[in-house]
C-alpha atoms as a PDB file:
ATOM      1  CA  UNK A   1      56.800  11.982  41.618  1.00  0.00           C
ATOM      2  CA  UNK A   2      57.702  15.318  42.700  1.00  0.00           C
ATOM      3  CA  UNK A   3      55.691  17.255  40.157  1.00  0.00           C
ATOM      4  CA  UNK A   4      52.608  14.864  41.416  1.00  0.00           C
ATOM      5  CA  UNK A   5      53.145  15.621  44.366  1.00  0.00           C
ATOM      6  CA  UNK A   6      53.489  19.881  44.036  1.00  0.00           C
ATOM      7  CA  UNK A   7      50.176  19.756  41.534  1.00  0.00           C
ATOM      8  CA  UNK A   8      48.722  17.993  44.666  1.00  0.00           C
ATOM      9  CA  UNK A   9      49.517  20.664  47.682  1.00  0.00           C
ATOM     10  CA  UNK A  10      48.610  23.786  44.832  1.00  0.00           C
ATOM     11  CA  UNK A  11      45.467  21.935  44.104  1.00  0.00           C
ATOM     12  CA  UNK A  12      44.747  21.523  47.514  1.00  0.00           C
ATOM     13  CA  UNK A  13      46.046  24.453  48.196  1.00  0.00           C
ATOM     14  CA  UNK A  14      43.044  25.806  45.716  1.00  0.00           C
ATOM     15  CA  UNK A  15      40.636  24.284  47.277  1.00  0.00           C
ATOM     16  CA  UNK A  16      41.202  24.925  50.637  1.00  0.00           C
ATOM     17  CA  UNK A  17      40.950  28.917  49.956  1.00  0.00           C
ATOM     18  CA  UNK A  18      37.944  28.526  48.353  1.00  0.00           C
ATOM     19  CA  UNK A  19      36.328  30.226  45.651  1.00  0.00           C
ATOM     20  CA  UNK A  20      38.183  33.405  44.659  1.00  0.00           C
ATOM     21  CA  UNK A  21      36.934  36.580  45.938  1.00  0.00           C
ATOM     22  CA  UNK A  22      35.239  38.830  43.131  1.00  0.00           C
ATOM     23  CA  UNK A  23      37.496  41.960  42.348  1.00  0.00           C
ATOM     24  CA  UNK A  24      36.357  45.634  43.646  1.00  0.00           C
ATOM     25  CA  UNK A  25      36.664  48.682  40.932  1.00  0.00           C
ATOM     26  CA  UNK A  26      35.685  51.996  41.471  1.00  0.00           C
ATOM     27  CA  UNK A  27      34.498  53.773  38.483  1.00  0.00           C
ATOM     28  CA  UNK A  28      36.715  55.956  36.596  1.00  0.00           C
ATOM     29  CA  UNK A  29      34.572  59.389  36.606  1.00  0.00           C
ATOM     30  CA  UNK A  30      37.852  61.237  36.898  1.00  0.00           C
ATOM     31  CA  UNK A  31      38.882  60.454  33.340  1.00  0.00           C
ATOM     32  CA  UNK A  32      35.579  60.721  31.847  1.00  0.00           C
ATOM     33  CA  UNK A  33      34.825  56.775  31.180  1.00  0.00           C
ATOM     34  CA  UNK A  34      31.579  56.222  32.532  1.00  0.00           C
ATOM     35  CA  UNK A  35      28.838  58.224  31.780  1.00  0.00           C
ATOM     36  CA  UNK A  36      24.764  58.561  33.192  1.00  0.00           C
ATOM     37  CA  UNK A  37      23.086  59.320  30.375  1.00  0.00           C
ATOM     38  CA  UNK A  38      19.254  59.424  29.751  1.00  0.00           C
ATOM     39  CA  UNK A  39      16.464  59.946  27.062  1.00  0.00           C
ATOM     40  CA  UNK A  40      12.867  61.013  27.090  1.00  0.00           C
ATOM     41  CA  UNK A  41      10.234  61.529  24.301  1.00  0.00           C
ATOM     42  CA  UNK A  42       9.844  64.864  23.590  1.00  0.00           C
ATOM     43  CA  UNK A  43       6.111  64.976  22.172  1.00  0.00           C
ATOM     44  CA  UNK A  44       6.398  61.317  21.105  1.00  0.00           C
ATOM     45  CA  UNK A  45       8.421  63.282  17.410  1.00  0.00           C
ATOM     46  CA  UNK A  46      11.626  63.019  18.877  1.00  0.00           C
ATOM     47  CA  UNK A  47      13.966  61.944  21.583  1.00  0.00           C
ATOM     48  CA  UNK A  48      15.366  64.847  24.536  1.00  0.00           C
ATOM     49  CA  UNK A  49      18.689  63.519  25.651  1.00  0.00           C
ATOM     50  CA  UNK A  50      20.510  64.300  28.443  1.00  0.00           C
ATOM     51  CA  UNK A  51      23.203  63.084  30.890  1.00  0.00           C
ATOM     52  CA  UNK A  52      24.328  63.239  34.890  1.00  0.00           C
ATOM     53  CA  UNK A  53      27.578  64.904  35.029  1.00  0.00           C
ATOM     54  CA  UNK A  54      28.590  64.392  38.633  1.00  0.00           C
ATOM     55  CA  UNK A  55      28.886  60.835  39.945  1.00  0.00           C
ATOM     56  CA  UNK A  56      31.082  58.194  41.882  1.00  0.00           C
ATOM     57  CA  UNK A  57      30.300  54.663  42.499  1.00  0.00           C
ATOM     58  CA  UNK A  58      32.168  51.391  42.935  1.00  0.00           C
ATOM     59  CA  UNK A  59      31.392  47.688  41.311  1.00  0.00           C
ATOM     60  CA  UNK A  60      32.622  44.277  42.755  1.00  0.00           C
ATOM     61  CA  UNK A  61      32.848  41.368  39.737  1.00  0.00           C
ATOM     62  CA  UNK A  62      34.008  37.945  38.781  1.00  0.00           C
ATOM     63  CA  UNK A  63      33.862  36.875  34.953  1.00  0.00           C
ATOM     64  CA  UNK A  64      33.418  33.097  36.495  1.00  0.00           C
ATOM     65  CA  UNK A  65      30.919  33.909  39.615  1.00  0.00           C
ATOM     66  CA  UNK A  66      29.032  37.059  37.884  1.00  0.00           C
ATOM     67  CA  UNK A  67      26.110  36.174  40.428  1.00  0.00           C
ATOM     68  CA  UNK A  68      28.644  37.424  43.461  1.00  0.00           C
ATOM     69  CA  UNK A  69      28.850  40.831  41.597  1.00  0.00           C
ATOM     70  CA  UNK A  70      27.590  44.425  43.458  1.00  0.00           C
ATOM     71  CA  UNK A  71      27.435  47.763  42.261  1.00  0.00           C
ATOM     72  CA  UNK A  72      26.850  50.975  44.225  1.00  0.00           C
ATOM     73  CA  UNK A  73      26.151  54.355  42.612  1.00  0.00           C
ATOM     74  CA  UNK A  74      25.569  58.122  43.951  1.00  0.00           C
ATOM     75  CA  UNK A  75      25.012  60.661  41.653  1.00  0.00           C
ATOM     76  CA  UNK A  76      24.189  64.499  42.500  1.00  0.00           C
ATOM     77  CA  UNK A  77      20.831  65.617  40.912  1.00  0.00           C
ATOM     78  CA  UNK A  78      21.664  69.224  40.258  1.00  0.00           C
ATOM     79  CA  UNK A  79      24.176  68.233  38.013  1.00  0.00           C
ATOM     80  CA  UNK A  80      21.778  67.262  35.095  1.00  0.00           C
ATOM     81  CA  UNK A  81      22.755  68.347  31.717  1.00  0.00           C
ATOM     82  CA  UNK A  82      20.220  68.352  29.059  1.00  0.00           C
ATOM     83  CA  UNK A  83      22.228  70.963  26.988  1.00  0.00           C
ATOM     84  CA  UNK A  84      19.617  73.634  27.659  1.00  0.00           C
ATOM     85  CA  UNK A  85      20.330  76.170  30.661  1.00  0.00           C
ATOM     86  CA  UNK A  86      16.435  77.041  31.165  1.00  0.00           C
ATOM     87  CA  UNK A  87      14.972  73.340  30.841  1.00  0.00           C
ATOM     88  CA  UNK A  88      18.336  72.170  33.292  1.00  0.00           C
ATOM     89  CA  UNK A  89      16.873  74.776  36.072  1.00  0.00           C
ATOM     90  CA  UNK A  90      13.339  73.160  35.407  1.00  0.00           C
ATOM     91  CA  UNK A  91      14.352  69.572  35.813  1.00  0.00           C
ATOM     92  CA  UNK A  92      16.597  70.627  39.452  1.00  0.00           C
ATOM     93  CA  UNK A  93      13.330  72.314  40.768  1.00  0.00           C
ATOM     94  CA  UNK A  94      10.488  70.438  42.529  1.00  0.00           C
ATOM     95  CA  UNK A  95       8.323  69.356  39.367  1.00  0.00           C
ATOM     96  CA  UNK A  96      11.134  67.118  38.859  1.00  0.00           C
ATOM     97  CA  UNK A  97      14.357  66.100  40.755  1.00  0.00           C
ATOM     98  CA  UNK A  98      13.665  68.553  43.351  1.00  0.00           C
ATOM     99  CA  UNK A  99      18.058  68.564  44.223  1.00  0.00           C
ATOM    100  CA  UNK A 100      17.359  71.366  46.924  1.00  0.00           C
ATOM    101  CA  UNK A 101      15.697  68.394  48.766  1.00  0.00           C
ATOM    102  CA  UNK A 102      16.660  65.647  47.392  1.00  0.00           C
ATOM    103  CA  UNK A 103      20.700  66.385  46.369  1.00  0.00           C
ATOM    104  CA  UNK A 104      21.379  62.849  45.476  1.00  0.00           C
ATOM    105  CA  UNK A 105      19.908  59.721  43.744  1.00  0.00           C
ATOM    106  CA  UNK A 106      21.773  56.333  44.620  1.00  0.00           C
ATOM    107  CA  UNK A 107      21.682  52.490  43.229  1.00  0.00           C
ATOM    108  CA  UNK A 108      22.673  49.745  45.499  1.00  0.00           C
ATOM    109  CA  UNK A 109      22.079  46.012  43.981  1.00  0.00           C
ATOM    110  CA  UNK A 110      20.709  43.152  45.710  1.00  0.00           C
ATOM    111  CA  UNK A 111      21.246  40.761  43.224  1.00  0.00           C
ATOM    112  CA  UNK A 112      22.788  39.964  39.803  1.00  0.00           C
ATOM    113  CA  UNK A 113      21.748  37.321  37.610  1.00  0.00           C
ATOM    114  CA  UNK A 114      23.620  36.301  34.090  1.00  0.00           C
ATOM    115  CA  UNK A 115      20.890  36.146  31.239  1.00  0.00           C
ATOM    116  CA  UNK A 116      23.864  34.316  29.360  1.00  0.00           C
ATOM    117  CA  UNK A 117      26.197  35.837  26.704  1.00  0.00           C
ATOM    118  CA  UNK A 118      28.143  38.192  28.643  1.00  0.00           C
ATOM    119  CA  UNK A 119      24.568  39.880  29.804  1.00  0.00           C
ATOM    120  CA  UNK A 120      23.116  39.948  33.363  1.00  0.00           C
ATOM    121  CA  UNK A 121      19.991  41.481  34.913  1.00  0.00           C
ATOM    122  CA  UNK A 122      21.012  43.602  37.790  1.00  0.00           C
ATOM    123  CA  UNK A 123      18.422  44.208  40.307  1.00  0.00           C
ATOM    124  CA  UNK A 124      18.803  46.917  43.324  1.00  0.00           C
ATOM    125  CA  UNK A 125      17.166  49.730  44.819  1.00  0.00           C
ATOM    126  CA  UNK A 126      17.055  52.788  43.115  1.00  0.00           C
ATOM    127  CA  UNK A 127      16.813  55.943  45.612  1.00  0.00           C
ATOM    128  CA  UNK A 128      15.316  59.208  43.433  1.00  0.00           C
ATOM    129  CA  UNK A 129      13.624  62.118  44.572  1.00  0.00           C
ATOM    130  CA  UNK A 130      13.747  60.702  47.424  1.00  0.00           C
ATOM    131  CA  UNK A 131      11.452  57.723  46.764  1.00  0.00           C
ATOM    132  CA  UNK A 132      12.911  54.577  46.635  1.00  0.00           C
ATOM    133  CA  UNK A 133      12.079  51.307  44.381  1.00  0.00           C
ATOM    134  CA  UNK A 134      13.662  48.023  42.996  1.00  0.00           C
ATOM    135  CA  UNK A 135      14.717  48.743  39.102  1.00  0.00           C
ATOM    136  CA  UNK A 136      16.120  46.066  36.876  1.00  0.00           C
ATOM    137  CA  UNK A 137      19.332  46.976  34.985  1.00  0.00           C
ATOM    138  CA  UNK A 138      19.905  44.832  31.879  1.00  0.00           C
ATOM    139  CA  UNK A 139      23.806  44.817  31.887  1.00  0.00           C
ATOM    140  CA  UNK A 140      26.364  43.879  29.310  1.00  0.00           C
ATOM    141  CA  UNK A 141      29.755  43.034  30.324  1.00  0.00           C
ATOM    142  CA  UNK A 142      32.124  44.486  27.633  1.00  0.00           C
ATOM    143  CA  UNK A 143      35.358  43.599  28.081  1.00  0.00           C
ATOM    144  CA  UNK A 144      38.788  43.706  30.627  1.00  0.00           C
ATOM    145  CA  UNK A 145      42.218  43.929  30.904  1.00  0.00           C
ATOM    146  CA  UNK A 146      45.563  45.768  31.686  1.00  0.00           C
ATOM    147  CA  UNK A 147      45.748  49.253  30.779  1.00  0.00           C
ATOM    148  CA  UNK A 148      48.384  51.275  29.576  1.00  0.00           C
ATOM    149  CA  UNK A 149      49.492  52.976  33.244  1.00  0.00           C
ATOM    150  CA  UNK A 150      49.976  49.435  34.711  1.00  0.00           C
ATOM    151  CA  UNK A 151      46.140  49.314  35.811  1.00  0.00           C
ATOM    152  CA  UNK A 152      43.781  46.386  35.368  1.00  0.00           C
ATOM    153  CA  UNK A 153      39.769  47.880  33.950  1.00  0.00           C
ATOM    154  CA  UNK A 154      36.269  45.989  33.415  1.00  0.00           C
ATOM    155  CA  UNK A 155      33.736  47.828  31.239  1.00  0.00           C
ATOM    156  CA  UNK A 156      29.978  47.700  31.191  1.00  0.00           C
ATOM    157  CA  UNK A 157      26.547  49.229  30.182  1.00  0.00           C
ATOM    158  CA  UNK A 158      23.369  48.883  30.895  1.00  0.00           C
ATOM    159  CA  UNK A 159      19.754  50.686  30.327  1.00  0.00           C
ATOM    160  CA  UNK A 160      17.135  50.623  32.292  1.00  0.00           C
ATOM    161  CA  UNK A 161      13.272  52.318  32.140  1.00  0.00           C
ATOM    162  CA  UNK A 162      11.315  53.832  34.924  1.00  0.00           C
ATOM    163  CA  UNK A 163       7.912  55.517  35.010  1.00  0.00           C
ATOM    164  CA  UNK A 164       7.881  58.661  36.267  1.00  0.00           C
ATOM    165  CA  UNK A 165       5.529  58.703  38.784  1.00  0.00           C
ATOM    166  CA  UNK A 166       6.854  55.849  40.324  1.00  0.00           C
ATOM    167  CA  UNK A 167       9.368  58.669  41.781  1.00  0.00           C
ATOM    168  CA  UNK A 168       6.807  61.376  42.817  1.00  0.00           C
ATOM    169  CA  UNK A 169       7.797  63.062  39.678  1.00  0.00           C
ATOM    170  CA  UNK A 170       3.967  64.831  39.404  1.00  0.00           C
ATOM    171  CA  UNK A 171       5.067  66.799  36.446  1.00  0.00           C
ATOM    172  CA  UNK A 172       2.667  65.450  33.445  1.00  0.00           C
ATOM    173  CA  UNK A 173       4.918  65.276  30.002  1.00  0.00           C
ATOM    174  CA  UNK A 174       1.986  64.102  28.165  1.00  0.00           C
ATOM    175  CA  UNK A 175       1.638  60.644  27.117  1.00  0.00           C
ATOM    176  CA  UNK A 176       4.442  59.709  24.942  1.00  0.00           C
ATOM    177  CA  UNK A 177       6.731  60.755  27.971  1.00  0.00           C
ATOM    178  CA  UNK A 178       5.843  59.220  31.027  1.00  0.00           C
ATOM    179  CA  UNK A 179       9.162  56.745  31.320  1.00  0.00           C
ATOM    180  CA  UNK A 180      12.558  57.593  30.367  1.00  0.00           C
ATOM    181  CA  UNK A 181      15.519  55.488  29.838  1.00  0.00           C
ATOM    182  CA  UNK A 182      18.646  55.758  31.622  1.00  0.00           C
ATOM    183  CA  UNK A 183      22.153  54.569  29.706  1.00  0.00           C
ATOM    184  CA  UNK A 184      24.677  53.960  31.942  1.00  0.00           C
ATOM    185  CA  UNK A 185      28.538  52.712  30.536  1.00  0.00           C
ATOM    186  CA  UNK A 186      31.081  52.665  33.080  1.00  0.00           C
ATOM    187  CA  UNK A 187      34.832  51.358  33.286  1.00  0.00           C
ATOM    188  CA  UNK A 188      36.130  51.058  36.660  1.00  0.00           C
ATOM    189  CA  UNK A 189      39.518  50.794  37.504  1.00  0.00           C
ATOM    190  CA  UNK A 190      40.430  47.119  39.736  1.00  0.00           C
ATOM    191  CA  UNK A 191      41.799  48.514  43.006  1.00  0.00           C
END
């Protein structure tokens, strides 16, 4: 009777809280686990990869409620790394990201749904030379758990593709290079 009745009040006790609150991260950018990373066709014969070295962001989630899920991202332009010191000061000037104007891009969702198997389209706003439009980030949840220094971690990636005029980016690349591809992996760090 008495283990009835203590299943009963922690049930009830369940219920009455409600639904549990997703858990907030923030991105671990300090020990180099999540990267901005992008790719462009160079010519249409090859693929020009680069990366965003300077970034911070935070991400809210719930394996069971993945719909309840945010993310929120600010990266600073003129830290764009394509491995190439001449094309770098090319992309920070105004044919491109324009960072004396426009020092920071940022991504704030407005909604998440699961496409099933661990995958979810995130929608939000992405701000970028200073023009902002919805973008759909097709997420993969990769795993989470403790870490070693008594931490708890979720892990993720996602890609996305935008057109580059649909950011005021005039600068013509020729056909085979008017969208480029952003990969994004991140681990954040449950706090």
């Amino acid at each position: 009777m008495l283990k009835k009745t203590l299943a009963a009040l922690a049930l009830g006790s369940m219920i009455a809280a409600g639904p549990v609150a997703a858990a907030d991260y923030a991105i671990d950018t300090k020990g180099q686990h999540a990267f901005v990373n992008f790719k462009i066709s160079h010519l249409g014969y090859s693929w020009l990869w680069g990366t965003f070295k300077e970034f911070d962001g935070s991400f809210s989630f719930d394996a069971d409620q993945p719909e309840a899920s945010k993310v929120n991202v600010t990266l600073k332009t003129a830290s764009v790394d394509s491995n190439h010191a001449e094309r770098d000061k090319h992309l920070r000037s105004d044919d491109f990201l324009n960072v004396s104007k426009h020092p920071t891009a940022t991504f704030e969702s407005t909604s998440v749904k699961s496409t099933g198997d661990g995958t979810a389209d995130i929608t939000g706003n992405l701000t970028l030379n200073g023009v902002t439009k919805p973008v759909v980030i097709a997420a993969k949840f990769l795993g989470e758990g403790k870490d070693p220094w008594g931490g708890y971690r979720a892990g993720f990636e996602g890609m996305t593709t935008l057109k580059l005029k649909d950011f005021d980016i005039k600068m013509d690349l020729g056909p085979a290079s008017q969208t480029v591809d952003l990969i994004i992996s991140v681990e954040g760090i449950r706090q």
